[in-house]
C-alpha atoms as a PDB file:
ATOM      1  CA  UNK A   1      91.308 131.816  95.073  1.00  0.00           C
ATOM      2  CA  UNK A   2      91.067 131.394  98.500  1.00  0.00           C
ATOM      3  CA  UNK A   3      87.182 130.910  98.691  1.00  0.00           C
ATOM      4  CA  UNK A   4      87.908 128.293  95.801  1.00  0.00           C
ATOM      5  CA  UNK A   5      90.020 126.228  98.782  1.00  0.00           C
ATOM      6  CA  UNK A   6      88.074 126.300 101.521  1.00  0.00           C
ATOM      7  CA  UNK A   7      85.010 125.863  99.174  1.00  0.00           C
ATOM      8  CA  UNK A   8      86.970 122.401  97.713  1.00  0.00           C
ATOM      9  CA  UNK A   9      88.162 121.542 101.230  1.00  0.00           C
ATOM     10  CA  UNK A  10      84.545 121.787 102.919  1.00  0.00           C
ATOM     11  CA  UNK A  11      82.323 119.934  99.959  1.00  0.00           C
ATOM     12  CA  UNK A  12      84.298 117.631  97.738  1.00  0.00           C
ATOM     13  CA  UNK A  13      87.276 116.828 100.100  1.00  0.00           C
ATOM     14  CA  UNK A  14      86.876 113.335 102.317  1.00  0.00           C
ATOM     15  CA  UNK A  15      88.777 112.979 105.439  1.00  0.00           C
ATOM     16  CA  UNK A  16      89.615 109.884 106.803  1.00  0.00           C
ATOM     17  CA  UNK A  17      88.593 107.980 109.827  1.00  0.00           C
ATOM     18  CA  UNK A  18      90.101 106.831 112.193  1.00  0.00           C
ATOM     19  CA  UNK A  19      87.143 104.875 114.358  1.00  0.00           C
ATOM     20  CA  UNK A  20      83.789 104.230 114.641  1.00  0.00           C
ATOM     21  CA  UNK A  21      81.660 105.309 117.195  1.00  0.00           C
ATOM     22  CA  UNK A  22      78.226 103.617 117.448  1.00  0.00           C
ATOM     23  CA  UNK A  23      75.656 104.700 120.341  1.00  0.00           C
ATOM     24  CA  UNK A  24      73.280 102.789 121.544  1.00  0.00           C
ATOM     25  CA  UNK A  25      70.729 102.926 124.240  1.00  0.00           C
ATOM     26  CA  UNK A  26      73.097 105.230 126.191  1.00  0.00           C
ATOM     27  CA  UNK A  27      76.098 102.176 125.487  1.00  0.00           C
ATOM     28  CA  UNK A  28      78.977 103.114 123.592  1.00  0.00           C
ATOM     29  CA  UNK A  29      81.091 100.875 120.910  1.00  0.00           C
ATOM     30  CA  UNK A  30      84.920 102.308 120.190  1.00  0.00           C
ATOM     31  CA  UNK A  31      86.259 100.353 117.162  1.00  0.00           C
ATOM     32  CA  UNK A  32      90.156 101.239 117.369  1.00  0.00           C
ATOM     33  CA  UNK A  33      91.986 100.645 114.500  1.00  0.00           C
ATOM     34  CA  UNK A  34      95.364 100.139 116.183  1.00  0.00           C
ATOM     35  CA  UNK A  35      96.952  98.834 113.076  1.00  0.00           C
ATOM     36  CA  UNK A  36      95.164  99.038 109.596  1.00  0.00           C
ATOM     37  CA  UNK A  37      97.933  97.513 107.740  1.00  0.00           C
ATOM     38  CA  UNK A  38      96.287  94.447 106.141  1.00  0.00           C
ATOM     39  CA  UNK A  39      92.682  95.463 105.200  1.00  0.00           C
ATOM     40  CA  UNK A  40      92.346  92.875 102.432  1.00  0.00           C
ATOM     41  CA  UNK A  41      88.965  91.071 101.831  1.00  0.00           C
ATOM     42  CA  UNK A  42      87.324  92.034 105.387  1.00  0.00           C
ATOM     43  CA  UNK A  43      90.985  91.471 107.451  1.00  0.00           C
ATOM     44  CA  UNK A  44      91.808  93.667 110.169  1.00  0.00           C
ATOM     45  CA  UNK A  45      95.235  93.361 112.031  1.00  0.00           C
ATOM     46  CA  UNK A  46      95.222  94.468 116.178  1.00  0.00           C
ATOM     47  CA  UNK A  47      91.211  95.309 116.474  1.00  0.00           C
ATOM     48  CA  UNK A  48      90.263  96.421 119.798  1.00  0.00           C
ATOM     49  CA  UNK A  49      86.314  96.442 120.369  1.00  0.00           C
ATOM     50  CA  UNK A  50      85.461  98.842 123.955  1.00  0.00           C
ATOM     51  CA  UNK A  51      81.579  98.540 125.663  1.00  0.00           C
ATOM     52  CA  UNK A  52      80.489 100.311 128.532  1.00  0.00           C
ATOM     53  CA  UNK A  53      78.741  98.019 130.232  1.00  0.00           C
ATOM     54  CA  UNK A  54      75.939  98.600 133.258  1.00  0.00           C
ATOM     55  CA  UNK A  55      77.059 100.245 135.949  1.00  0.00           C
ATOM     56  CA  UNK A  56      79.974 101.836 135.441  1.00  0.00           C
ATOM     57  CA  UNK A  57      81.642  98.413 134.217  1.00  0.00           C
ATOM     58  CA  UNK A  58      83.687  98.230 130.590  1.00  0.00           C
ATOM     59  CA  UNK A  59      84.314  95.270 128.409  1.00  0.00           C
ATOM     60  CA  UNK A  60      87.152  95.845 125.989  1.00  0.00           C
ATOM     61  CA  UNK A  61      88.095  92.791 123.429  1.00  0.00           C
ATOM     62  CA  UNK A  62      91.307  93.207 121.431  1.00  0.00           C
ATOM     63  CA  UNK A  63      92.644  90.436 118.624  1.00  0.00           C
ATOM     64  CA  UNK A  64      95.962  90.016 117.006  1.00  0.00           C
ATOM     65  CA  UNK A  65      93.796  89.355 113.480  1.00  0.00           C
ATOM     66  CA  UNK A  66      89.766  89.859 112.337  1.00  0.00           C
ATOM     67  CA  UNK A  67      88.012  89.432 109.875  1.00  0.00           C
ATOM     68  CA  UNK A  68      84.801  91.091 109.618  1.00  0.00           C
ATOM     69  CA  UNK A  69      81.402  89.690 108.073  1.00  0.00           C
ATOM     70  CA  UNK A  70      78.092  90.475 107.478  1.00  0.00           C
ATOM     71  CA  UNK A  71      74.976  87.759 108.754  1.00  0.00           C
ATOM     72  CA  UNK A  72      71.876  88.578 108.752  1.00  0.00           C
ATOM     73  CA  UNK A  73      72.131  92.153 109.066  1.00  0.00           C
ATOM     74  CA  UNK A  74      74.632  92.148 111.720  1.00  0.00           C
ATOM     75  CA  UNK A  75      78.096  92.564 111.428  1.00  0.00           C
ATOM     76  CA  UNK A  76      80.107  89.764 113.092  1.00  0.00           C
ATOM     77  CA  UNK A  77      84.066  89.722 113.789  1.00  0.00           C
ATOM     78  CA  UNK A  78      85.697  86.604 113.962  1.00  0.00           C
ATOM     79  CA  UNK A  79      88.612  86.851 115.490  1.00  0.00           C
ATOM     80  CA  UNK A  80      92.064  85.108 116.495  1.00  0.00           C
ATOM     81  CA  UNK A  81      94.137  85.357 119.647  1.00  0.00           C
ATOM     82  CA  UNK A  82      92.387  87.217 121.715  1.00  0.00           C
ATOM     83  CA  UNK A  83      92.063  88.554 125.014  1.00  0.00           C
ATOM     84  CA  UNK A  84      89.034  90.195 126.857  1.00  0.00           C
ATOM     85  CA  UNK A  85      88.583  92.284 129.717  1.00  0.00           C
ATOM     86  CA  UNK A  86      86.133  92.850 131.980  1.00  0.00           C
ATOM     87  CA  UNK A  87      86.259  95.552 134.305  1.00  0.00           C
ATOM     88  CA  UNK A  88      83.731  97.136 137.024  1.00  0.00           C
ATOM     89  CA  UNK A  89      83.121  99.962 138.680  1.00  0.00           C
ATOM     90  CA  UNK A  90      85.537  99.467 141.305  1.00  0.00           C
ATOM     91  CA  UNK A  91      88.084  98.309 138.108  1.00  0.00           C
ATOM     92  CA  UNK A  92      88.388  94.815 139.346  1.00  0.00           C
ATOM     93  CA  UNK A  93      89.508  93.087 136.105  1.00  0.00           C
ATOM     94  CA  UNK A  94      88.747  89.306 134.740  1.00  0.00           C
ATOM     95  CA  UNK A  95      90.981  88.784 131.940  1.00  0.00           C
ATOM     96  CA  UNK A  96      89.894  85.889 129.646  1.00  0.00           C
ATOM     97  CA  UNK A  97      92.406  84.893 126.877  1.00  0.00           C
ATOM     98  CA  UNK A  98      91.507  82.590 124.194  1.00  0.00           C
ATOM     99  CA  UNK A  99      92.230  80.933 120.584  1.00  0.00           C
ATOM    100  CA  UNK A 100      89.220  82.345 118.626  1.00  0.00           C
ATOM    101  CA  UNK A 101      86.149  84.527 118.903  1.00  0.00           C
ATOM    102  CA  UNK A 102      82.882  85.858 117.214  1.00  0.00           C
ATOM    103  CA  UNK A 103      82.047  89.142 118.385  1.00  0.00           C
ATOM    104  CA  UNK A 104      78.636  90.727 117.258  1.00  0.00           C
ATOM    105  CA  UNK A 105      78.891  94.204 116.888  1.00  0.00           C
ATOM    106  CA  UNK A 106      75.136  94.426 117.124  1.00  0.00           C
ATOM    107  CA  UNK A 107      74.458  92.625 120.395  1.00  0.00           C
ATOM    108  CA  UNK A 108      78.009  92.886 121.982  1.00  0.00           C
ATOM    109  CA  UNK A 109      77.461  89.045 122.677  1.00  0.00           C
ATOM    110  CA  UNK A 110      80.587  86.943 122.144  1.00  0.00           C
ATOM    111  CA  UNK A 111      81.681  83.510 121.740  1.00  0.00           C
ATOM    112  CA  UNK A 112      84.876  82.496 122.955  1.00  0.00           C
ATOM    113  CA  UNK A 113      86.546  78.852 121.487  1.00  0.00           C
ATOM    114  CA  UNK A 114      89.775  77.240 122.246  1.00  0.00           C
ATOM    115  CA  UNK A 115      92.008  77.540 125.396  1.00  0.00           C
ATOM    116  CA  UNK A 116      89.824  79.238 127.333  1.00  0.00           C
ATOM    117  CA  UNK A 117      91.819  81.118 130.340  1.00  0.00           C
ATOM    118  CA  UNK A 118      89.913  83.252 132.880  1.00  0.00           C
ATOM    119  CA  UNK A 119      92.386  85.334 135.431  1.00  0.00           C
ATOM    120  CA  UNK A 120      90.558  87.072 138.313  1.00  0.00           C
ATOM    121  CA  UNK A 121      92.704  87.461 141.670  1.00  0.00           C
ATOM    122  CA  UNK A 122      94.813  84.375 142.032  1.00  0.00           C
ATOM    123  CA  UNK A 123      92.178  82.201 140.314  1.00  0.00           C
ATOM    124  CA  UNK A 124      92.177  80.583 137.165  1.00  0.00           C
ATOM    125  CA  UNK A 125      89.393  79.297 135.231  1.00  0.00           C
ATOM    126  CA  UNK A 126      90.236  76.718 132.102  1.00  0.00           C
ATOM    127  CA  UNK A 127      87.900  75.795 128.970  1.00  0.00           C
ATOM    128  CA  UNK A 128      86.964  74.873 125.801  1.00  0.00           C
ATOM    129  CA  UNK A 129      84.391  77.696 125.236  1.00  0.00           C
ATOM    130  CA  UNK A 130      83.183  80.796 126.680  1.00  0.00           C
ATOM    131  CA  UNK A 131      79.411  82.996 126.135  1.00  0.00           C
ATOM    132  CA  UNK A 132      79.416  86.943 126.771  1.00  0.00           C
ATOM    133  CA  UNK A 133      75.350  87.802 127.305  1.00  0.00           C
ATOM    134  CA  UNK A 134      75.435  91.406 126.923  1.00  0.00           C
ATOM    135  CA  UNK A 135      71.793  91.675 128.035  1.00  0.00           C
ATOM    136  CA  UNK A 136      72.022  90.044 130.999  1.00  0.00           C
ATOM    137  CA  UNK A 137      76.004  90.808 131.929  1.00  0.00           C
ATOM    138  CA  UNK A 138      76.591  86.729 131.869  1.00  0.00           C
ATOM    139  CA  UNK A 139      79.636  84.917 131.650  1.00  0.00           C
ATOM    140  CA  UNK A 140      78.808  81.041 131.015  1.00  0.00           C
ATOM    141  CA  UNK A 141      81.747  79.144 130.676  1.00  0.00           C
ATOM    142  CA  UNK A 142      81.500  75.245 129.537  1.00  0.00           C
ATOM    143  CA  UNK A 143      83.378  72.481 128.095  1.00  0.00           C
ATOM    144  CA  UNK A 144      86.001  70.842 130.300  1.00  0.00           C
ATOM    145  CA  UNK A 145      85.712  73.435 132.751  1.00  0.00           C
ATOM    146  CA  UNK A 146      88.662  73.127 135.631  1.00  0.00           C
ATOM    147  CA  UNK A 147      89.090  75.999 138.153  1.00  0.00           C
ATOM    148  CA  UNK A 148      92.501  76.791 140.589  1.00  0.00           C
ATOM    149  CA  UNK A 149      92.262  79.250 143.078  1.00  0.00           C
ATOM    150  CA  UNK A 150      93.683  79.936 146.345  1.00  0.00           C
ATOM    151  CA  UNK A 151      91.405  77.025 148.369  1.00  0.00           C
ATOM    152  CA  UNK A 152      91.782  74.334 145.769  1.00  0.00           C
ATOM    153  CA  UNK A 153      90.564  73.409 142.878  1.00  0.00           C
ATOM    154  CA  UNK A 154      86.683  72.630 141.004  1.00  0.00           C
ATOM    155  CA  UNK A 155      85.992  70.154 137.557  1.00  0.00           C
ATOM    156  CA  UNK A 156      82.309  71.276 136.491  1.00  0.00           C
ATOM    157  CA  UNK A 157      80.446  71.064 132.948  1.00  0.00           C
ATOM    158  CA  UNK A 158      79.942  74.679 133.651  1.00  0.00           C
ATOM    159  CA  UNK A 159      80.181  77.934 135.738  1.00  0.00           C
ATOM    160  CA  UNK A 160      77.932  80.857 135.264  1.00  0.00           C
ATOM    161  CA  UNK A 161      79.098  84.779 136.470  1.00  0.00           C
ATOM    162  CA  UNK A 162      76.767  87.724 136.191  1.00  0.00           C
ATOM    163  CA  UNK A 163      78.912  90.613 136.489  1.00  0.00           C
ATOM    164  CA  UNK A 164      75.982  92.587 137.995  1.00  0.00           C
ATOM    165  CA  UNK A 165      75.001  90.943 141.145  1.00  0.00           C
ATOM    166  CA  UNK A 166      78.537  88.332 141.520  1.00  0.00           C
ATOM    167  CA  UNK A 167      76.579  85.715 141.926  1.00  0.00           C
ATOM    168  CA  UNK A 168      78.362  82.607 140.618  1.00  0.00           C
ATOM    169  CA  UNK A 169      76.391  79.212 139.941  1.00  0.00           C
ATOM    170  CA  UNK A 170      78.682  76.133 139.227  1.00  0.00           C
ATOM    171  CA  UNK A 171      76.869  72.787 137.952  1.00  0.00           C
ATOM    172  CA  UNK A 172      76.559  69.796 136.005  1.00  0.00           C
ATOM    173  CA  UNK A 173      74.510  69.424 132.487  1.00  0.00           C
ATOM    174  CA  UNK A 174      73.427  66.445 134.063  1.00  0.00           C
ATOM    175  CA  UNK A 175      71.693  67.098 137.651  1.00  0.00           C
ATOM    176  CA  UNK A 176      72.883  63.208 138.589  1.00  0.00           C
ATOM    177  CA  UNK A 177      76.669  63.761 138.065  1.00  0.00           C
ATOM    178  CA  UNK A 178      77.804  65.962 140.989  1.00  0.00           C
ATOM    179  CA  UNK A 179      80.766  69.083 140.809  1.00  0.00           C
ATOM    180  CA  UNK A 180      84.428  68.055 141.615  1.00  0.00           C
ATOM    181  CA  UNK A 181      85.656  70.046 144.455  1.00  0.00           C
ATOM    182  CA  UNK A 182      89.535  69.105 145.889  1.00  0.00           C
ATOM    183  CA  UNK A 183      90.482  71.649 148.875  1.00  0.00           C
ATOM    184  CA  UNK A 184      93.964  72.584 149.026  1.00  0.00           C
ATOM    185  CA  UNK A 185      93.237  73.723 152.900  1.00  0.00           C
END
């Protein structure tokens, strides 16, 4: 009777998961469940998305509320409320906190819309919208951008980060219109 068990148990019993763990070219995806209350029609409550990024850095993406789709062979996760954070090898963090995002599952890239916030030190970055580039570890920020930091303040139609070298380019889309800068010292 016992050989029946473990028999049933081994073959014809499913067990139930808990994450998903997808490799890829030595990068690592954690999909955490936190909360799998509401799985209706693609909707996931408290999803938390984790991505080891290059060099030692992580990228971690949580959302009060998904919902998950399927375009073009990629899965994409729209999400709402949201907060990201980046953090490197030396776990400096940029938080960014916004309305809405599309997260690609495939590519890791993300789109980030409405009420933009980027934290990192005492500065503060404000926008309408907000790119992840996985590939090349770039944070473009655009639309009404305003930044507050320590030394004053900057009004630019965008600000680029690449979280591999720190090099940070701030410009215009038009090369005539020139960057706002206000110094506070």
């Amino acid at each position: 009777m016992s050989l029946l068990f473990f028999f049933y148990k081994k073959y014809f019993l499913e067990e139930t998961v808990q994450s998903k763990n997808v490799v890829k070219d030595q990068t690592k995806l954690t999909l955490e469940n936190v909360n799998k209350e509401e799985t209706n029609n693609n909707f996931i409550k408290k999803l938390k998305y984790k991505v080891k990024l290059s060099k030692d850095g992580e990228y971690e993406i949580n959302a009060k509320s998904s919902e998950i789709s399927y375009i073009d062979n990629a899965e994409i996760v729209l999400m709402s409320e949201v907060t990201a954070i980046f953090l490197d090898s030396k776990k400096r963090k940029i938080t960014i906190k916004s309305d809405k995002a599309k997260f690609n599952t495939t590519t890791y890239d993300t789109n980030f819309q409405g009420n933009i916030e980027i934290k990192y030190f005492k500065n503060t970055i404000k926008s309408n919208k907000l790119d992840f580039k996985y590939v090349s570890n770039d944070i473009i920020i655009y639309e009404n951008v305003a930044y507050n930091g320590s030394y004053g303040s900057i009004v630019a139609d965008n600000i680029r980060i690449n979280l591999l070298s720190k090099n940070i380019n701030i410009f215009m889309d038009n090369p005539k219109n020139k960057v706002r800068i206000i110094s506070s010292q």
